[in-house]
N, C-alpha and C. Protein backbone atom coordinates (compact mmCIF):
# COMPACT_ATOMS: atom_id res chain seq x y z
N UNK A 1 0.85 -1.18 0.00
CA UNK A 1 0.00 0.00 0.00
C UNK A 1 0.90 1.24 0.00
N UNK A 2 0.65 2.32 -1.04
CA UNK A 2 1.67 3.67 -0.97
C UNK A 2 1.67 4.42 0.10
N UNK A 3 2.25 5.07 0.28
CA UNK A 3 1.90 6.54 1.08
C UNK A 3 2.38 7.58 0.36
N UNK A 4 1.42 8.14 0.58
CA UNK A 4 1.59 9.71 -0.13
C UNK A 4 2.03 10.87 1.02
N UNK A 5 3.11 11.85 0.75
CA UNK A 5 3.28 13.10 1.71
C UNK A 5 3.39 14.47 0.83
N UNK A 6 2.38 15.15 1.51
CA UNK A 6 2.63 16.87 0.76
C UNK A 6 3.20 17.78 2.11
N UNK A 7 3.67 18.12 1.87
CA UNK A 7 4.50 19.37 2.33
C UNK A 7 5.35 18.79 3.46
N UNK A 8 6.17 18.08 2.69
CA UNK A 8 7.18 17.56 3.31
C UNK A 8 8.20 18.13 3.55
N UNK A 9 8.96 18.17 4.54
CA UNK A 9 10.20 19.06 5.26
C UNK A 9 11.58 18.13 5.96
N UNK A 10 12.05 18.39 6.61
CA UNK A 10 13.35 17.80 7.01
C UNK A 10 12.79 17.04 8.33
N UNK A 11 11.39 17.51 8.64
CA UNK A 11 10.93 16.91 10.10
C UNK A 11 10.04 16.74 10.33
N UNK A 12 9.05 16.86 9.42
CA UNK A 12 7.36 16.06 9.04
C UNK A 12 7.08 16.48 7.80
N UNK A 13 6.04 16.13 7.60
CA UNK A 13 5.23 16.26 6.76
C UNK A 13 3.67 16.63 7.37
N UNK A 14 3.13 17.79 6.44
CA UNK A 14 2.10 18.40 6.97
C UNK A 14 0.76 17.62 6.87
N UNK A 15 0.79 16.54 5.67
CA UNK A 15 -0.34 15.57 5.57
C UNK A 15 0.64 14.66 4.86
N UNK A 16 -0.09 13.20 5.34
CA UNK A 16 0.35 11.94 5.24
C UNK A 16 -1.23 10.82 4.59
N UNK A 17 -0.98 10.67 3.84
CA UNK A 17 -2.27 9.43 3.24
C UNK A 17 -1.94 8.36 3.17
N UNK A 18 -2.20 7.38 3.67
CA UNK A 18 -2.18 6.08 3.89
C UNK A 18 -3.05 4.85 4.01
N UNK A 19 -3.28 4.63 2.90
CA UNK A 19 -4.48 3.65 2.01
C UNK A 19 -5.68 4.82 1.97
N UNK A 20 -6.60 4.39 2.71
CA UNK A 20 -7.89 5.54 2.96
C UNK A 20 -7.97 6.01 3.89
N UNK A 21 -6.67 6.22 4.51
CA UNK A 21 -7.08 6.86 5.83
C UNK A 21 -5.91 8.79 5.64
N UNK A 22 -6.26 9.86 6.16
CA UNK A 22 -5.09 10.67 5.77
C UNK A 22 -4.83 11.18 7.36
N UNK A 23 -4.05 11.94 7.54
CA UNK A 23 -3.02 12.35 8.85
C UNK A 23 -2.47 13.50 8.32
N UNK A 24 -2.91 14.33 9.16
CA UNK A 24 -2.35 16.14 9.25
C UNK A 24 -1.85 15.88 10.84
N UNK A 25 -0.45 16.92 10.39
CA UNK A 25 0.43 17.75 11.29
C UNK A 25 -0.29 18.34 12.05
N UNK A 26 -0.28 18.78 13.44
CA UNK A 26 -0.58 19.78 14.21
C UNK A 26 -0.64 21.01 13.49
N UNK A 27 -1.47 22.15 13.76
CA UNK A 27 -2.20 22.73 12.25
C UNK A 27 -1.97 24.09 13.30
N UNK A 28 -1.17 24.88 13.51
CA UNK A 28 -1.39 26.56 13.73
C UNK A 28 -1.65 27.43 12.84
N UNK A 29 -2.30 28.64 13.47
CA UNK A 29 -2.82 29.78 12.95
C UNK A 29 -1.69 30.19 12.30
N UNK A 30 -0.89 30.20 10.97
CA UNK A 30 -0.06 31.40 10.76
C UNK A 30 0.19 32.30 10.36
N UNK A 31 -1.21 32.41 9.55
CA UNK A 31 -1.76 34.19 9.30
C UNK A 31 -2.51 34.82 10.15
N UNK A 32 -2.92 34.04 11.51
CA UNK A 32 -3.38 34.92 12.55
C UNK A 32 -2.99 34.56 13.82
N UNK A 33 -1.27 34.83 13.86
CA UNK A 33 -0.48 33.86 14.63
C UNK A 33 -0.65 35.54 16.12
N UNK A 34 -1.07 35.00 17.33
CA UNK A 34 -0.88 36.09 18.04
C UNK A 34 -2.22 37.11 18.34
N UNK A 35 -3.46 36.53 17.27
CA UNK A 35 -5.01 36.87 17.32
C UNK A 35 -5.34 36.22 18.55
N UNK A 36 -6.42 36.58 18.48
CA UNK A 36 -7.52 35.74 19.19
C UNK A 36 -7.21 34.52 19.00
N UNK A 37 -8.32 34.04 20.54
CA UNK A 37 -8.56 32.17 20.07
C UNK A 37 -9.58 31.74 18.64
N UNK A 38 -10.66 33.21 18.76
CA UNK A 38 -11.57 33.11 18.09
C UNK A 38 -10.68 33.12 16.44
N UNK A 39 -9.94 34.01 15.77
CA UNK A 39 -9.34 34.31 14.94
C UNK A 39 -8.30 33.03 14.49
N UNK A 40 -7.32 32.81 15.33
CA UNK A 40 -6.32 31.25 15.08
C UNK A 40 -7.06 29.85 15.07
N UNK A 41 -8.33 30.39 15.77
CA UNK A 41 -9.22 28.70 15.62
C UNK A 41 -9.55 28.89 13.93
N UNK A 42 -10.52 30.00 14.00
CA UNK A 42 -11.00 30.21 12.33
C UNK A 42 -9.87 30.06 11.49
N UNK A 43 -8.84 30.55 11.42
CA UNK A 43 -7.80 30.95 10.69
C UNK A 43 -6.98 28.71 10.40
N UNK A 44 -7.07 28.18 11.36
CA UNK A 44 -6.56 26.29 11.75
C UNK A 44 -7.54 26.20 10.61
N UNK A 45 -8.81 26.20 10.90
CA UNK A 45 -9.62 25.14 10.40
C UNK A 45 -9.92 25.21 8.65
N UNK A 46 -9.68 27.00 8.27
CA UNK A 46 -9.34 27.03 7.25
C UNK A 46 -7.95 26.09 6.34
N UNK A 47 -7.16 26.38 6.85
CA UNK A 47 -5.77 25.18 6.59
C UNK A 47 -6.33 23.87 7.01
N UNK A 48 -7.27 23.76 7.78
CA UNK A 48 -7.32 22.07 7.76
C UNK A 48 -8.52 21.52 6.44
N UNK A 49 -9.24 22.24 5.97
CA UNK A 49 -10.00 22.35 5.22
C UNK A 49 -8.92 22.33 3.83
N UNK A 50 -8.18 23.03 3.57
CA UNK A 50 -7.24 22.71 2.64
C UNK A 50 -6.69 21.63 2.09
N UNK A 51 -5.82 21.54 3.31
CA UNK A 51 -5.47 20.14 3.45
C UNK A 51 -6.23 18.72 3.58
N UNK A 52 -6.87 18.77 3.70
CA UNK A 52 -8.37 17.77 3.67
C UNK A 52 -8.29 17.56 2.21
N UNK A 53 -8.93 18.86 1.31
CA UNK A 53 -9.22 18.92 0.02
C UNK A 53 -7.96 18.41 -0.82
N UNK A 54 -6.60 18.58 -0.37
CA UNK A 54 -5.43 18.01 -1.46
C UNK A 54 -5.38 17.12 -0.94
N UNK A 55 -5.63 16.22 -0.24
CA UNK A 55 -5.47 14.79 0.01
C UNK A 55 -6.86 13.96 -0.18
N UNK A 56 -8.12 14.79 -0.91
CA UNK A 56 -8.99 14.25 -2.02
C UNK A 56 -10.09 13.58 -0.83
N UNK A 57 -10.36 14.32 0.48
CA UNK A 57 -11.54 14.19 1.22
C UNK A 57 -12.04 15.55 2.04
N UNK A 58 -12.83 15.72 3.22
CA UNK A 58 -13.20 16.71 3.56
C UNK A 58 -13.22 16.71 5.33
N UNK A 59 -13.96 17.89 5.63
CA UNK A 59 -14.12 17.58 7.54
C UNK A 59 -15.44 16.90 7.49
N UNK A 60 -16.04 16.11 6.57
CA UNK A 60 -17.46 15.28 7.06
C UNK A 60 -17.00 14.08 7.03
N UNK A 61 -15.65 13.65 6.57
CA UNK A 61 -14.91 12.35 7.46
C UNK A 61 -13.77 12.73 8.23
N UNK A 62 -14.19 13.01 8.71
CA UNK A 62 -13.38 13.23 10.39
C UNK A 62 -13.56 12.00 10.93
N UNK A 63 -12.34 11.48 11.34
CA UNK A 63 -12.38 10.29 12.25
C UNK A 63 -11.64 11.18 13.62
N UNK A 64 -10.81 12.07 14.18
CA UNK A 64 -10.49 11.80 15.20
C UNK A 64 -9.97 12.96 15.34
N UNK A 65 -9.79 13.93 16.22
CA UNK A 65 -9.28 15.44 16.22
C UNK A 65 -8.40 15.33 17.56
N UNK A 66 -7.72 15.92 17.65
CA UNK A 66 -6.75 16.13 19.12
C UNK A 66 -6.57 17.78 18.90
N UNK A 67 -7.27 18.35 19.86
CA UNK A 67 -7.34 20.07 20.09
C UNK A 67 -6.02 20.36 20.94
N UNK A 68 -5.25 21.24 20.87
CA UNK A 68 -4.51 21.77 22.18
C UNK A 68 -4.46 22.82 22.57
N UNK A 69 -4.93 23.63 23.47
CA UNK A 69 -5.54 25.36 23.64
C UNK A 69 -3.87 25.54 25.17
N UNK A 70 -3.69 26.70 25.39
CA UNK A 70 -2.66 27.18 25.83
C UNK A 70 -3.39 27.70 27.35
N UNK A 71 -4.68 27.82 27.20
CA UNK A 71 -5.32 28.10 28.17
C UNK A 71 -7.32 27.75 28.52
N UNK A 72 -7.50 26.62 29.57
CA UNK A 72 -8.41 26.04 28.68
C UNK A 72 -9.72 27.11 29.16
N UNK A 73 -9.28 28.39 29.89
CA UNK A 73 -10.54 29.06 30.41
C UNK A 73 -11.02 29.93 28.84
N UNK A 74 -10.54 29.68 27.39
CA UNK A 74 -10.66 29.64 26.04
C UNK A 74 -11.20 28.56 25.44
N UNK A 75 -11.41 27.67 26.28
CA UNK A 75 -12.05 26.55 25.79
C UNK A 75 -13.55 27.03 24.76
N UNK A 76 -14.33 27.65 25.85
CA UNK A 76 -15.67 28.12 25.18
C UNK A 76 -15.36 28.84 23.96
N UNK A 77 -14.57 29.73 23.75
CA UNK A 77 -14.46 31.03 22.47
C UNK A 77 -13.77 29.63 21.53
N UNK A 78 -13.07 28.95 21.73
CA UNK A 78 -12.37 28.00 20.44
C UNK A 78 -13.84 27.15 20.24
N UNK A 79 -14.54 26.21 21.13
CA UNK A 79 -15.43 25.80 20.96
C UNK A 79 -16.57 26.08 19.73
N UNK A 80 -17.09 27.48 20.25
CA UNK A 80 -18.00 28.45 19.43
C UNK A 80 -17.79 28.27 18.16
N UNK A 81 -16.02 28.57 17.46
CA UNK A 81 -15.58 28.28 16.29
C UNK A 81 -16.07 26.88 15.47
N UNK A 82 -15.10 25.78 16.45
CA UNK A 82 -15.48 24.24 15.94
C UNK A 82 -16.74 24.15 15.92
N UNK A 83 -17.83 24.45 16.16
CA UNK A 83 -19.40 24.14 16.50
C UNK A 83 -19.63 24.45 15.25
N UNK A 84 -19.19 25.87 14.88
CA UNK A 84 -19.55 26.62 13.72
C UNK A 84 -19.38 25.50 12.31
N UNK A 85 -18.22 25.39 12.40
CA UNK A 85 -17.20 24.23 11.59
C UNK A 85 -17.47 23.06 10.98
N UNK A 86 -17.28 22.29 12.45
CA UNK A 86 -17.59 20.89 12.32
C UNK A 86 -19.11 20.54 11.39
N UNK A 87 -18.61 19.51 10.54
CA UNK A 87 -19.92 18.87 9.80
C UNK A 87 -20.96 18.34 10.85
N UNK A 88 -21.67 18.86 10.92
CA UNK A 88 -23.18 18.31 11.52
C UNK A 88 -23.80 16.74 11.54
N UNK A 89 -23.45 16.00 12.33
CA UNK A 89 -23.92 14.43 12.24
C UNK A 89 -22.49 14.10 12.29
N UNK A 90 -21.57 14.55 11.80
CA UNK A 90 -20.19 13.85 11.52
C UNK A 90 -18.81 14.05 12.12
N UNK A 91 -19.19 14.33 13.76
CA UNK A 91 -18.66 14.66 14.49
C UNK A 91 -17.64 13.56 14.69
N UNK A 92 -16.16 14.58 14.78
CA UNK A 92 -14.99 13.08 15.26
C UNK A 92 -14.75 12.53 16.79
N UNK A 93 -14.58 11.70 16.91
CA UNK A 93 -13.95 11.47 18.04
C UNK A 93 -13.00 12.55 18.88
N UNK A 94 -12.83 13.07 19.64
CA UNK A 94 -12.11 14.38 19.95
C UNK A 94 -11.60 14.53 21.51
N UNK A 95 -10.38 15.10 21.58
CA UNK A 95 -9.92 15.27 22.71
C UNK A 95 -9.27 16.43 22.63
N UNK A 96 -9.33 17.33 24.30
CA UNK A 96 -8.97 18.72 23.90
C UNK A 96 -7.73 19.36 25.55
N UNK A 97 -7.27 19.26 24.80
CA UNK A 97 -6.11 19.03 26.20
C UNK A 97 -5.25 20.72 26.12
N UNK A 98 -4.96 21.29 27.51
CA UNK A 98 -4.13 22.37 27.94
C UNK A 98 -2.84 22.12 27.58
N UNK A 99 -1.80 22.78 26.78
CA UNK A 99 -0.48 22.50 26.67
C UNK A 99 -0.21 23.86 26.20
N UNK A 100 1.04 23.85 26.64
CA UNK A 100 2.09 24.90 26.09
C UNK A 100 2.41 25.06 24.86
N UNK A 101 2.30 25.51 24.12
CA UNK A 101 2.76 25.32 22.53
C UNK A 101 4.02 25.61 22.24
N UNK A 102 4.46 25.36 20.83
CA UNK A 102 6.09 25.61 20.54
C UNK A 102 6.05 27.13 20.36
N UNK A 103 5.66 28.33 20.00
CA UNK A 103 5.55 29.45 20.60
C UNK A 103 4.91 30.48 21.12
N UNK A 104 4.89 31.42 21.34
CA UNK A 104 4.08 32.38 22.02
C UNK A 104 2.81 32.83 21.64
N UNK A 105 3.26 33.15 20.38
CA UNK A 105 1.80 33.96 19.39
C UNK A 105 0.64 32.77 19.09
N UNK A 106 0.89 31.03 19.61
CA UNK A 106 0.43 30.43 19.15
C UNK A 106 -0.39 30.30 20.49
N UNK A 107 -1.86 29.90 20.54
CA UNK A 107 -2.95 29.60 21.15
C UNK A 107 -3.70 28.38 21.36
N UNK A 108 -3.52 28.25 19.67
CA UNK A 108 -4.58 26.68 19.49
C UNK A 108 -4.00 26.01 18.35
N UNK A 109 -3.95 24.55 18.61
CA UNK A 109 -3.74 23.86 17.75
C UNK A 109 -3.94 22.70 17.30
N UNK A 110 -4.26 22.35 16.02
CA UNK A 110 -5.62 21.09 15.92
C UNK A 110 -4.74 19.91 14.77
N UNK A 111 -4.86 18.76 15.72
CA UNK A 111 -4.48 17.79 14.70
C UNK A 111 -5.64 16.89 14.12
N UNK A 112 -5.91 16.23 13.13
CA UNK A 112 -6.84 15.79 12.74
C UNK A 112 -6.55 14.39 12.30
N UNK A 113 -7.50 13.18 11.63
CA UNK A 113 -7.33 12.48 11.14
C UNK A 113 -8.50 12.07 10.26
N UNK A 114 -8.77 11.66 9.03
CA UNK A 114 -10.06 11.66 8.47
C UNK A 114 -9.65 10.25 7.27
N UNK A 115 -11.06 9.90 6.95
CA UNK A 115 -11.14 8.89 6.12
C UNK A 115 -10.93 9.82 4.75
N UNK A 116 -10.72 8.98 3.69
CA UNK A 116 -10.64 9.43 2.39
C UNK A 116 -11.78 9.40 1.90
């Protein structure tokens, strides 16, 4: 079975496809790096929506999301976003955990996994 990688670098790759299943990188805001939660959530899900689309599926197969917010009393304002977002009926499996991120301006950050 192949695997396919786009935006491959010296230390991941930003999406990974593997038979019918695909795998995105941890996904930051980086045109609204240092916004809002409300702004870097909108700003993720746009890039994950991208990336979805070049690896030839969408967010209504979502199999599995891992959120990471920097502060979770933002939980609600990132929430509001994904609610907005997320396909309706086709909700992933999801976990949303407090962590520090690799830098400052960064807030939220969403890894995903979806069927093809």
């Amino acid at each position: 079975m192949s695997i396919q990688r786009f935006e491959t670098g010296p230390r991941m790759s930003q999406v990974v496809v593997h038979g019918n299943t695909v795998y995105l990188a941890g996904v930051v805001a980086n045109k609204a790096a240092g916004e809002s939660v409300t702004k870097q959530t909108q700003d993720i899900l746009a890039t994950i929506d991208g990336h979805l689309a070049r690896a030839g599926t969408d967010k209504s197969k979502l199999l599995s999301a891992t959120i990471y917010i920097t502060d979770m009393k933002t939980f609600g304002e990132m929430n509001a976003v994904w609610d907005a977002w997320v396909s309706p009926g086709n909700t992933p499996a999801r976990a949303t955990v407090e962590a520090k991120l690799a830098a400052p301006q960064y807030t939220v950050e969403i890894m995903v996994t979806a069927a093809k």
